[in-house]
Protein backbone atom coordinates (compact mmCIF):
# COMPACT_ATOMS: atom_id res chain seq x y z
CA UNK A 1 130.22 96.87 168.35
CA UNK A 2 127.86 94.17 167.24
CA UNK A 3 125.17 92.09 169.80
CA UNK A 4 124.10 88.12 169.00
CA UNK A 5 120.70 87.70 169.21
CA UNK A 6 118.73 86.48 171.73
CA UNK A 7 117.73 82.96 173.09
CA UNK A 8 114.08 83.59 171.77
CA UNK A 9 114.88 85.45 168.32
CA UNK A 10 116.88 81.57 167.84
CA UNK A 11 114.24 79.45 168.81
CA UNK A 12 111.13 81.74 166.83
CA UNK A 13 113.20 81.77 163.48
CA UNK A 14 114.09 78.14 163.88
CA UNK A 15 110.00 77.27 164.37
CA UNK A 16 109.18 79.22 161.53
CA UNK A 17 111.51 77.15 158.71
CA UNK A 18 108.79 74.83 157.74
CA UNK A 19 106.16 77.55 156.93
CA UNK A 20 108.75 79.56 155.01
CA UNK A 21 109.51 77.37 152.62
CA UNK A 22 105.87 76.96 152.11
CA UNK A 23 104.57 80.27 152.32
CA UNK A 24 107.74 80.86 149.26
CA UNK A 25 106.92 77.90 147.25
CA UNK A 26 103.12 78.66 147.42
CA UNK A 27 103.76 82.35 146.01
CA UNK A 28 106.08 81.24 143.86
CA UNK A 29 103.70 78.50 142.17
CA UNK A 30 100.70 81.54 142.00
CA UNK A 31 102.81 84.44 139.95
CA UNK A 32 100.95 87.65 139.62
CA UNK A 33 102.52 90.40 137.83
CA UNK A 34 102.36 94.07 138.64
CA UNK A 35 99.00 95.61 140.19
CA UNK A 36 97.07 92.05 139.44
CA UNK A 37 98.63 90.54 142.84
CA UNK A 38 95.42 89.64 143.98
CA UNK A 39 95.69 86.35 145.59
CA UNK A 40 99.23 86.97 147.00
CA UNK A 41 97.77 90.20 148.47
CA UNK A 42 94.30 88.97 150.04
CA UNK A 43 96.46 85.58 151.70
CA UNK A 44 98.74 88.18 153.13
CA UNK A 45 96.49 90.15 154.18
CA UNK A 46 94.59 87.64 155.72
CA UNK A 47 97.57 86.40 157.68
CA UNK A 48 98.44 90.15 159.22
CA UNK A 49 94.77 90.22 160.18
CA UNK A 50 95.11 86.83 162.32
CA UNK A 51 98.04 87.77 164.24
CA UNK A 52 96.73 90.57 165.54
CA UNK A 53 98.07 93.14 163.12
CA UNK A 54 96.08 96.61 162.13
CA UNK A 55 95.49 96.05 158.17
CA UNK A 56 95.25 98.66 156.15
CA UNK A 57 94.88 97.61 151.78
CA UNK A 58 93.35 99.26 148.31
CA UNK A 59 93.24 102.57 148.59
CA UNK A 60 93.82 103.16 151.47
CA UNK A 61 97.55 103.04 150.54
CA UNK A 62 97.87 103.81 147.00
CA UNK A 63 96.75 106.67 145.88
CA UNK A 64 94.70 105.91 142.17
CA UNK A 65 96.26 108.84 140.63
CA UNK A 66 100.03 108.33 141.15
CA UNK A 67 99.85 104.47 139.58
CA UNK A 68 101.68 104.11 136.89
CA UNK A 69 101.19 101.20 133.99
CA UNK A 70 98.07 99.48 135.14
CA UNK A 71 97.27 96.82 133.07
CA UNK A 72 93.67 97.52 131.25
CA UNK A 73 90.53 96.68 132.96
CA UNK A 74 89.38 93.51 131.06
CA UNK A 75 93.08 91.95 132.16
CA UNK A 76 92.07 93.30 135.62
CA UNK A 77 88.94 91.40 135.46
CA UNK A 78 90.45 88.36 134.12
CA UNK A 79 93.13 88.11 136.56
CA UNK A 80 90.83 88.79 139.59
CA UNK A 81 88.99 85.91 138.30
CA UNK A 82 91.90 83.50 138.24
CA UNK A 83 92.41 84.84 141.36
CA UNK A 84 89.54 82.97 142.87
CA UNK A 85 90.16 80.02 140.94
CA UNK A 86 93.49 79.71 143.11
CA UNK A 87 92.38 80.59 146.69
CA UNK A 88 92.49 83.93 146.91
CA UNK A 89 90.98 84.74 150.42
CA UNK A 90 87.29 86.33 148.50
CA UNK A 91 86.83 88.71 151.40
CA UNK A 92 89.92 91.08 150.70
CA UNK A 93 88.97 91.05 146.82
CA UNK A 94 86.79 93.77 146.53
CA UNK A 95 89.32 96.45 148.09
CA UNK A 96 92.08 95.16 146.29
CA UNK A 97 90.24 94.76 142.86
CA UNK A 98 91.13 97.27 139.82
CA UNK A 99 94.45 97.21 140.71
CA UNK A 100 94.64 98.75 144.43
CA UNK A 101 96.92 95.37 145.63
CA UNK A 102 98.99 97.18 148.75
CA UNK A 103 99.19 95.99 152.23
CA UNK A 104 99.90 97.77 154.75
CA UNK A 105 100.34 96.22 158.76
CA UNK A 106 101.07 97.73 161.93
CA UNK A 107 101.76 96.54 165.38
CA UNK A 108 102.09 98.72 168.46
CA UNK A 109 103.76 97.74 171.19
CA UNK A 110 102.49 100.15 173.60
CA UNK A 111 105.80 101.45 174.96
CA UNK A 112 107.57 104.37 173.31
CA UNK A 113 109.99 104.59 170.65
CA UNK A 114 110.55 104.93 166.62
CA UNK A 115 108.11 103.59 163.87
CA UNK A 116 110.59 100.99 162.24
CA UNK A 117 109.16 100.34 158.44
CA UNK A 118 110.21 97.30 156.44
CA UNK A 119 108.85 97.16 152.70
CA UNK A 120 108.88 94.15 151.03
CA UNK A 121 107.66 93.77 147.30
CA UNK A 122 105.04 91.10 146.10
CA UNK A 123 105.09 90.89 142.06
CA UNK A 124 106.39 88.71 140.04
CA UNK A 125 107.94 89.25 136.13
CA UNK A 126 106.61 89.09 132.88
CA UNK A 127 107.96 85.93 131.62
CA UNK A 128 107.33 82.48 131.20
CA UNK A 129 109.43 79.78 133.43
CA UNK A 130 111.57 77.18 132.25
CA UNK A 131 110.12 74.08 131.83
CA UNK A 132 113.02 72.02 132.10
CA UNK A 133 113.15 68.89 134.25
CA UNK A 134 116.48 70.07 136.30
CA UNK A 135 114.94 72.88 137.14
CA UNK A 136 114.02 72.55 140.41
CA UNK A 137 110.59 74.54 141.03
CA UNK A 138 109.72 72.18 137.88
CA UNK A 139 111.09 68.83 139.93
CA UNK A 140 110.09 69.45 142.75
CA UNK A 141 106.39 71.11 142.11
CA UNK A 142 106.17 74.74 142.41
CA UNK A 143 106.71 76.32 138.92
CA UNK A 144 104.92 79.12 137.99
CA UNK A 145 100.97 78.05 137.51
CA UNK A 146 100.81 81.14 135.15
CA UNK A 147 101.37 81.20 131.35
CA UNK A 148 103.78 84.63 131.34
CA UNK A 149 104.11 85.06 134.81
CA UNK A 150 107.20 84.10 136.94
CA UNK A 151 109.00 85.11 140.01
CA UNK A 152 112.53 85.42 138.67
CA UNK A 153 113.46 87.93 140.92
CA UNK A 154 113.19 86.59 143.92
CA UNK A 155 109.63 88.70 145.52
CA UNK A 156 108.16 85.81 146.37
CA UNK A 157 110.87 85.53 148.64
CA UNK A 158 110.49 88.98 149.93
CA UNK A 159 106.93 88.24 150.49
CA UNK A 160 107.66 85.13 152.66
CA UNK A 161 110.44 87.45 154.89
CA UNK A 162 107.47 90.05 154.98
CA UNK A 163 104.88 87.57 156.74
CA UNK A 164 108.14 85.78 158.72
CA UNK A 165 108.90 89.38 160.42
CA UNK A 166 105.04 89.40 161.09
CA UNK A 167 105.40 86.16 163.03
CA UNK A 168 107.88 87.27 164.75
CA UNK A 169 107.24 90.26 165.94
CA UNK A 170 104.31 89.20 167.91
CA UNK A 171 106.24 86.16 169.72
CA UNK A 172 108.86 89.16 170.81
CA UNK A 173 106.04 92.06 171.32
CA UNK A 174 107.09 91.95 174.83
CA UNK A 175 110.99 93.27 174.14
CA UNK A 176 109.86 95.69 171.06
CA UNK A 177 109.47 99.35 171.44
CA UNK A 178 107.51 102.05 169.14
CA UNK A 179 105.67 101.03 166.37
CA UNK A 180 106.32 98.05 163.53
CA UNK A 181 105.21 98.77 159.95
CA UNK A 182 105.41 96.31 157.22
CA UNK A 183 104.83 97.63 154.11
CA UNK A 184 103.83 95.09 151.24
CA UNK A 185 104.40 97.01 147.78
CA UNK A 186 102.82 96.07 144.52
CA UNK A 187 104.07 96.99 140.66
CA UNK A 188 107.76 97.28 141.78
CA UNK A 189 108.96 95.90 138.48
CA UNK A 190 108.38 98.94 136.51
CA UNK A 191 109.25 100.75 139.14
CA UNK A 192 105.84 101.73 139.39
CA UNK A 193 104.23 100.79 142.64
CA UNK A 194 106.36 102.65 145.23
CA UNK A 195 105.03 106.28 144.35
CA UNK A 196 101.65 105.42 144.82
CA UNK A 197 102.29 104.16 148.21
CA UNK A 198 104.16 107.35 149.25
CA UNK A 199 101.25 109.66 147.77
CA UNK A 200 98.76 108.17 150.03
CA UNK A 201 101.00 109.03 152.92
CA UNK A 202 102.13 105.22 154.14
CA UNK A 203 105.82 106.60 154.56
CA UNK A 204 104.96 109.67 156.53
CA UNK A 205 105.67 108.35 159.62
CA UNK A 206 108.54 106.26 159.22
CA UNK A 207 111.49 107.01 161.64
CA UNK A 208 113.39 104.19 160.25
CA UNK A 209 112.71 102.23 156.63
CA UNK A 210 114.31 99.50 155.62
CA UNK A 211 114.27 97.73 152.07
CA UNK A 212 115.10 94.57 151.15
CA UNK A 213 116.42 92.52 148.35
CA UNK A 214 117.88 88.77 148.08
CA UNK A 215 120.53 88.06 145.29
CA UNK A 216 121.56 90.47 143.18
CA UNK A 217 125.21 88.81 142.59
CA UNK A 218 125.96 89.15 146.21
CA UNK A 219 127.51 86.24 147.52
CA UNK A 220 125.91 83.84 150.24
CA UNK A 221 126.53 84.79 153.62
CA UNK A 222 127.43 88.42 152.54
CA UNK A 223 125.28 90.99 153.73
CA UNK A 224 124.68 94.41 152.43
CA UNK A 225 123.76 97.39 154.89
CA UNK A 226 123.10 99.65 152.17
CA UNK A 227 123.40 99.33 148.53
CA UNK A 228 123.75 102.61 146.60
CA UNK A 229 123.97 101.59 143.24
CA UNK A 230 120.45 102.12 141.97
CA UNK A 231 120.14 104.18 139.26
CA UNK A 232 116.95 106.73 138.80
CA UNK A 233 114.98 105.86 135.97
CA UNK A 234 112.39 107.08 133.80
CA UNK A 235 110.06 104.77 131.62
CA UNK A 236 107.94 105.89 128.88
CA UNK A 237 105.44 104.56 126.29
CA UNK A 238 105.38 106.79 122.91
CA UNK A 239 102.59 106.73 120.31
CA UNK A 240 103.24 108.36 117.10
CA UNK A 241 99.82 108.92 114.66
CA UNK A 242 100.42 109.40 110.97
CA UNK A 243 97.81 109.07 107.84
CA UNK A 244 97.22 105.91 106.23
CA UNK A 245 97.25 106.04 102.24
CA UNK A 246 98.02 103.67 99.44
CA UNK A 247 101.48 102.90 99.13
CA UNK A 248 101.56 102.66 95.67
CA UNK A 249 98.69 104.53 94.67
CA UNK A 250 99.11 107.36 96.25
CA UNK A 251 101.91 107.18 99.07
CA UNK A 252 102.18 111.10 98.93
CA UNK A 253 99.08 111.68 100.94
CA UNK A 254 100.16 109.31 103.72
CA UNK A 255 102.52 111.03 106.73
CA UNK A 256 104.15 107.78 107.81
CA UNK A 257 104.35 106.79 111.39
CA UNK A 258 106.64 103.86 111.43
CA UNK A 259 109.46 105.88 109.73
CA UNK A 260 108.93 108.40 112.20
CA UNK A 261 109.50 105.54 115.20
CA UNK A 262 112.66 104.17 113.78
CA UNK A 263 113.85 107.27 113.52
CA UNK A 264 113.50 107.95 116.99
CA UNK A 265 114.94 104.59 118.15
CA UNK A 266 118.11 105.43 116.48
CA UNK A 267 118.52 108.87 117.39
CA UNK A 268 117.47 107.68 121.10
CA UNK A 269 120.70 105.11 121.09
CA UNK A 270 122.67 107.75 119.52
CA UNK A 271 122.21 110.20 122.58
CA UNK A 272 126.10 110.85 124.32
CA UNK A 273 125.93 109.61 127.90
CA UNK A 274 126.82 112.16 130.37
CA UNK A 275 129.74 113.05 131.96
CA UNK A 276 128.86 113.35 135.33
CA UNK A 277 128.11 109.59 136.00
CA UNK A 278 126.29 106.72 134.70
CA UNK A 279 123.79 106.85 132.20
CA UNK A 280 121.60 104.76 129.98
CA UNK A 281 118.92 104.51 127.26
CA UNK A 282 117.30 101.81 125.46
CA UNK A 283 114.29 100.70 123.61
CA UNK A 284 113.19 97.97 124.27
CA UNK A 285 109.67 97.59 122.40
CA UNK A 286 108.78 99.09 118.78
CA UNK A 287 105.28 97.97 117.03
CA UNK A 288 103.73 99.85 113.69
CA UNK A 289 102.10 99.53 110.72
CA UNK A 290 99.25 97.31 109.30
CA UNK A 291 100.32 95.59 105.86
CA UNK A 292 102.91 95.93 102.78
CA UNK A 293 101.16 98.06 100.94
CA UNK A 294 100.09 100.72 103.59
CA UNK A 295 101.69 103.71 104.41
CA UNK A 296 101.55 103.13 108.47
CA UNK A 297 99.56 105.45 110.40
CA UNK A 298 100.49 104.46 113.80
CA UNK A 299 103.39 103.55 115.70
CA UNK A 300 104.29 102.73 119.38
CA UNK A 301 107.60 102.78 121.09
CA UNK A 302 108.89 101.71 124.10
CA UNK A 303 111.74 103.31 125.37
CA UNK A 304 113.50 104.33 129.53
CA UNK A 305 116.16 106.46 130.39
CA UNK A 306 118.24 105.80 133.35
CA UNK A 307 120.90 107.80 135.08
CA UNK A 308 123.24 108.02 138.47
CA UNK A 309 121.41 110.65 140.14
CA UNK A 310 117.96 111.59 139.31
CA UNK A 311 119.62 115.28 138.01
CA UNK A 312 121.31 112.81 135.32
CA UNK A 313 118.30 110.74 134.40
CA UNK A 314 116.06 114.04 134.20
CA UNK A 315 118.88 115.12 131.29
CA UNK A 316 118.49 112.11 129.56
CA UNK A 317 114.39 112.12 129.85
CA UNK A 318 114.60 115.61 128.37
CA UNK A 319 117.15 114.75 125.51
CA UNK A 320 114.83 111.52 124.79
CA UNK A 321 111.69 113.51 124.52
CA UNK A 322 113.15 116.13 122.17
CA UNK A 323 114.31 113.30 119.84
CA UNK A 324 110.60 112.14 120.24
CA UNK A 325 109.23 115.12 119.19
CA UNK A 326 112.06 115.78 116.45
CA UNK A 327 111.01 112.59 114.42
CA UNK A 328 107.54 113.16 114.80
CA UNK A 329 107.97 116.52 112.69
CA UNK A 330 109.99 115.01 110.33
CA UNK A 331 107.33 112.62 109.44
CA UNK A 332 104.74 115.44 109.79
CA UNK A 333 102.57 112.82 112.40
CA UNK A 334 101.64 113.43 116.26
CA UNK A 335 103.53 111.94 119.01
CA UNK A 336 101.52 111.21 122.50
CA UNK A 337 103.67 109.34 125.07
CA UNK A 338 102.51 108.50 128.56
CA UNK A 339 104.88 108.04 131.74
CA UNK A 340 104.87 104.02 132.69
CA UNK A 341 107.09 104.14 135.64
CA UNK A 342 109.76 106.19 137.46
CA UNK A 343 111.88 105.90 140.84
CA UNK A 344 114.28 108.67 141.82
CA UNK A 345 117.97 108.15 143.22
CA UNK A 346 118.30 108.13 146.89
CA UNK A 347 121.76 107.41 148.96
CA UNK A 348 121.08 105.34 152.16
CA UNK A 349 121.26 107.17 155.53
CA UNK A 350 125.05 106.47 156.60
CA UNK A 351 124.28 107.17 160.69
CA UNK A 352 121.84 104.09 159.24
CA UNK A 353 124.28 102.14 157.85
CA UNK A 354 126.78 102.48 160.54
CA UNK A 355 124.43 100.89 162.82
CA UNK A 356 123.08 98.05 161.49
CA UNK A 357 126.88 97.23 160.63
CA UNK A 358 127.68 97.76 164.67
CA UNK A 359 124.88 95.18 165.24
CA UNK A 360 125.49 92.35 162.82
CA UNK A 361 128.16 91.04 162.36
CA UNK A 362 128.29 88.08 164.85
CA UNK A 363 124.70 87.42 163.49
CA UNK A 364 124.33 83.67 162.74
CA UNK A 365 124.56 82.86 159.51
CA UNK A 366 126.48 86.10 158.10
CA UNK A 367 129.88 85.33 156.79
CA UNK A 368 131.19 89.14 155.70
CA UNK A 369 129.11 92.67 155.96
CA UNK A 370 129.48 95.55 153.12
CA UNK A 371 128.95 98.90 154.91
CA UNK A 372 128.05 100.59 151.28
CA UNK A 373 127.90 98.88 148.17
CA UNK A 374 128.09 101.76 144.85
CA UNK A 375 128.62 99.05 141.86
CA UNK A 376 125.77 100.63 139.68
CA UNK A 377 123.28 98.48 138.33
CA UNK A 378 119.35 98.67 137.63
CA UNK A 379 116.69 100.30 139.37
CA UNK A 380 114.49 99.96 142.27
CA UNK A 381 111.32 102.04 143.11
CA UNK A 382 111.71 101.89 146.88
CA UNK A 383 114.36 104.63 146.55
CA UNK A 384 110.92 106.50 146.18
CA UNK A 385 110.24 105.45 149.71
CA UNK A 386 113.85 106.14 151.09
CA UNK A 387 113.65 109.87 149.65
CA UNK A 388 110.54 110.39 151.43
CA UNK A 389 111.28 109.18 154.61
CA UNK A 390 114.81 111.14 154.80
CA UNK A 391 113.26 114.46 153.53
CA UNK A 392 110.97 113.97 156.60
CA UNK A 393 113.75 113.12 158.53
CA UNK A 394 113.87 109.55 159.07
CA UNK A 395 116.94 106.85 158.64
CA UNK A 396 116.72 104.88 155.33
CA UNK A 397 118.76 102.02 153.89
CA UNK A 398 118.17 99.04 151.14
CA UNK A 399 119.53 95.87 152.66
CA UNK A 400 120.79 93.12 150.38
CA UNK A 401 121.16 89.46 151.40
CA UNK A 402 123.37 87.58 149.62
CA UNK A 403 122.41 84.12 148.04
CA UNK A 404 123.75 81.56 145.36
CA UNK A 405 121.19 81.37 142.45
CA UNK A 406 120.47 79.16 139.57
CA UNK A 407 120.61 81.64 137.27
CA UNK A 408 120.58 85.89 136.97
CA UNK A 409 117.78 87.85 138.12
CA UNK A 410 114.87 87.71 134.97
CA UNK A 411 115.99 84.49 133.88
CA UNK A 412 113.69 82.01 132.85
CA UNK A 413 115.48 79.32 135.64
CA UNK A 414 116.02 81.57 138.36
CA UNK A 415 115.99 80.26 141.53
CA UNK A 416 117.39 80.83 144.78
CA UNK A 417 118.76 78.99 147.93
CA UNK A 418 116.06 79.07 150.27
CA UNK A 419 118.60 79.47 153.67
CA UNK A 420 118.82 83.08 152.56
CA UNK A 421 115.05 83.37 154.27
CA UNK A 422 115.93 82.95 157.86
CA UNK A 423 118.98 84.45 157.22
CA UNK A 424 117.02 87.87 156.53
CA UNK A 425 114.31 87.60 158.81
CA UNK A 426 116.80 86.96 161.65
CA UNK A 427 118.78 89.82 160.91
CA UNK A 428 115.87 92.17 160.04
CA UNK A 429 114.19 91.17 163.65
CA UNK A 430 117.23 91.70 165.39
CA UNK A 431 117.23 95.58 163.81
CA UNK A 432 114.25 96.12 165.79
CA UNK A 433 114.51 94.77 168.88
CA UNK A 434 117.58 97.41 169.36
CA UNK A 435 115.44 100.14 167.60
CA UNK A 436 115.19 102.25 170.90
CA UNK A 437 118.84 101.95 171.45
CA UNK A 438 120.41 105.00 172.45
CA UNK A 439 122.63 105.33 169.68
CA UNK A 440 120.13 105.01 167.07
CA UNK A 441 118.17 107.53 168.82
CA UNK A 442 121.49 109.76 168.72
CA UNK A 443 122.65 109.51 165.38
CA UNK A 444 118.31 110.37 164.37
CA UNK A 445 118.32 113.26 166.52
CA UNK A 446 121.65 114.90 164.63
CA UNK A 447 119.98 113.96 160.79
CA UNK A 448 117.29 116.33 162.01
């Protein structure tokens, strides 16, 4: 079964081109990374506020103690500053500053039926855009503003279909049911934004949640209705402290923290991978010592663990922190390490699945629909979300709209085909309009 959508749903997305491509191009120019989304936050939360939404930001949905790799406060404090050198709206700014950059809206329609929760994601990566002249945020206007800050993963795009939905939904209050929830998420690179969110309890009443993603090496016109390939993750920062001494004095009374590091790396890589699915390991970031003739006395590693199912990635955490430990004592130095992000596996709900595939296929725009997509591939924190929702019951899914790009996802020229907006928002509305449909309600009911 599958329904077109209606007369008004056409003419609303169609109205709302113009403004997408600026509301993308505008967050795509202003990059903030992870928990320093200041400006992106306070214009979207201004925007909620004006049409009519309930706005809830800071900590009011993240929870301080669940964060995970907040940048320190003096680049806190630097970046709020920038912030108001690029327009940030000043009034949002003091909830949101120290890192508390969530969003929450909600619009009730005053009739009954299920809370239906999008999350969208609003960083950008660590990394500095191309500057060539064919690429075309550089030619035409919009590249990245920020030295080491770039949205080449398409978030900025997620942000616009976040604030299109908005728009939308109040034009169509009149044929909605229940309650609408967009969630904005901060710190989802990393994966560590979505647990925060969860811990202050803005998934808690989510009947249905929905996740979205552009790209990822689906083609345009494809759409995903759940994509299960997400592996659970673990990253972790490890600081090993030695004693400093001569090193040609007296290198005997130094305990040498840099040996003790590389030694880790290379037992880390030479972990087996496990039999009962995918599994990974790298690190990625190693720093230590001081000068040539110093036996180093500290040493920092970066290092994350991945795996199919979070049972797999918890094996591989444990193996990695043994090896830690291991070199540590071989070197005779102390090894700290600190947890910098973490998202769990989750499967999407298939009664889920099977309905937004019975609904969308005669969508316009949408060429071919994947029921379930399992190619494995990296890792996204709103499977945080999804596991909370369906251990409280609800329907969950992570949608993927297909796209052609410029280049991969973290490249310094990424860039995607802007159609893909109204492509989403058109198929994400449509969701909710049938939210109350009987057979949604069904196939809830029996997950129960």
């Amino acid at each position: 079964m599958s329904t077109v959508t209606t007369p008004d749903l056409e003419t609303a997305v169609a109205a709302l081109l113009p403004q997408l491509k600026t509301w993308r191009r505008d967050f795509h120019r202003h990059a903030e990374s992870g928990w320093i989304e200041f400006r992106t936050a306070s214009i979207v939360a201004e925007e909620l506020e004006r049409l009519g939404y309930r706005v809830s930001v800071g900590r009011d949905v993240i929870d301080a103690d669940s964060r995970m790799g907040v940048p320190e406060p003096e680049v806190l404090a630097r970046a709020l500053d920038r912030a108001r050198d690029q327009g940030a709206i000043e009034r949002w700014l003091p909830a949101l500053a120290g890192g508390y950059t969530g969003v929450v809206a909600e619009l009730d329609t005053g009739r009954p039926g299920p809370t239906f929760a999008y999350r969208v994601d609003l960083d950008a990566l660590d990394l500095d855009e191309s500057r060539d002249d064919d690429h075309r945020p550089v030619r035409e206007g919009f590249a990245s503003c920020n030295d080491g800050m770039m949205h080449a993963c398409g978030h900025d795009g997620h942000t616009t279909i976040g604030l299109g939905l908005a728009r939308l939904f109040v034009e169509l209050k009149s044929q909605l049911s229940g309650r609408i929830k967009l969630i904005f998420q901060p710190a989802e690179e990393g994966v560590r934004g979505a647990r925060s969110m969860v811990e202050a309890g803005v998934l808690d009443d989510a009947d249905i949640f929905i996740a979205t993603h552009i790209g990822t090496g689906v083609a345009k016109g494809t759409v995903v209705c759940g994509h299960n390939g997400y592996l659970a993750t673990t990253k972790l920062d490890a600081t090993f402290t030695g004693v400093p001494a001569h090193a040609g004095a007296n290198p005997e009374a130094g305990n040498n923290a840099l040996l003790a590091a590389a030694q880790a790396a290379l037992g880390l890589h030479a972990i087996p991978r496990h039999s009962a699915g995918a599994s990974r390991i790298n690190v990625g970031v190693l720093n230590a010592g001081s000068g040539r003739n110093v036996v180093p006395a500290t040493a920092t590693l970066k290092l994350e663990t991945r795996g199919e199912t979070s049972e797999i990635n918890d094996e591989m955490q444990r193996r990695a922190l043994d090896m830690l430990r291991g070199a540590a004592a071989m070197q005779g130095v102390k090894m700290t390490y600190s947890l910098a992000g973490e998202a769990r596996n989750c499967e999407p709900s298939p009664e889920l699945v099977d309905f937004i595939q019975e609904r969308i296929a005669d969508l316009p725009g949408i060429d071919s629909v994947i029921p379930v997509e399992n190619r494995p591939s990296g890792s996204e924190d709103a499977t945080t979300m999804m596991q909370r929702v369906r251990e409280r019951g609800g329907l969950a899914t992570y949608m993927v709209f297909g796209t052609d790009l410029a280049a991969g996802h973290h490249h310094q020229r990424f860039d995607f085909d802007e159609d893909v907006l109204p492509l989403a928002i058109r198929t994400l509305a449509h969701l909710a309009l049938q939210a109350d449909d009987a057979a949604l309600r069904r196939r809830r009911t029996e997950t129960l």
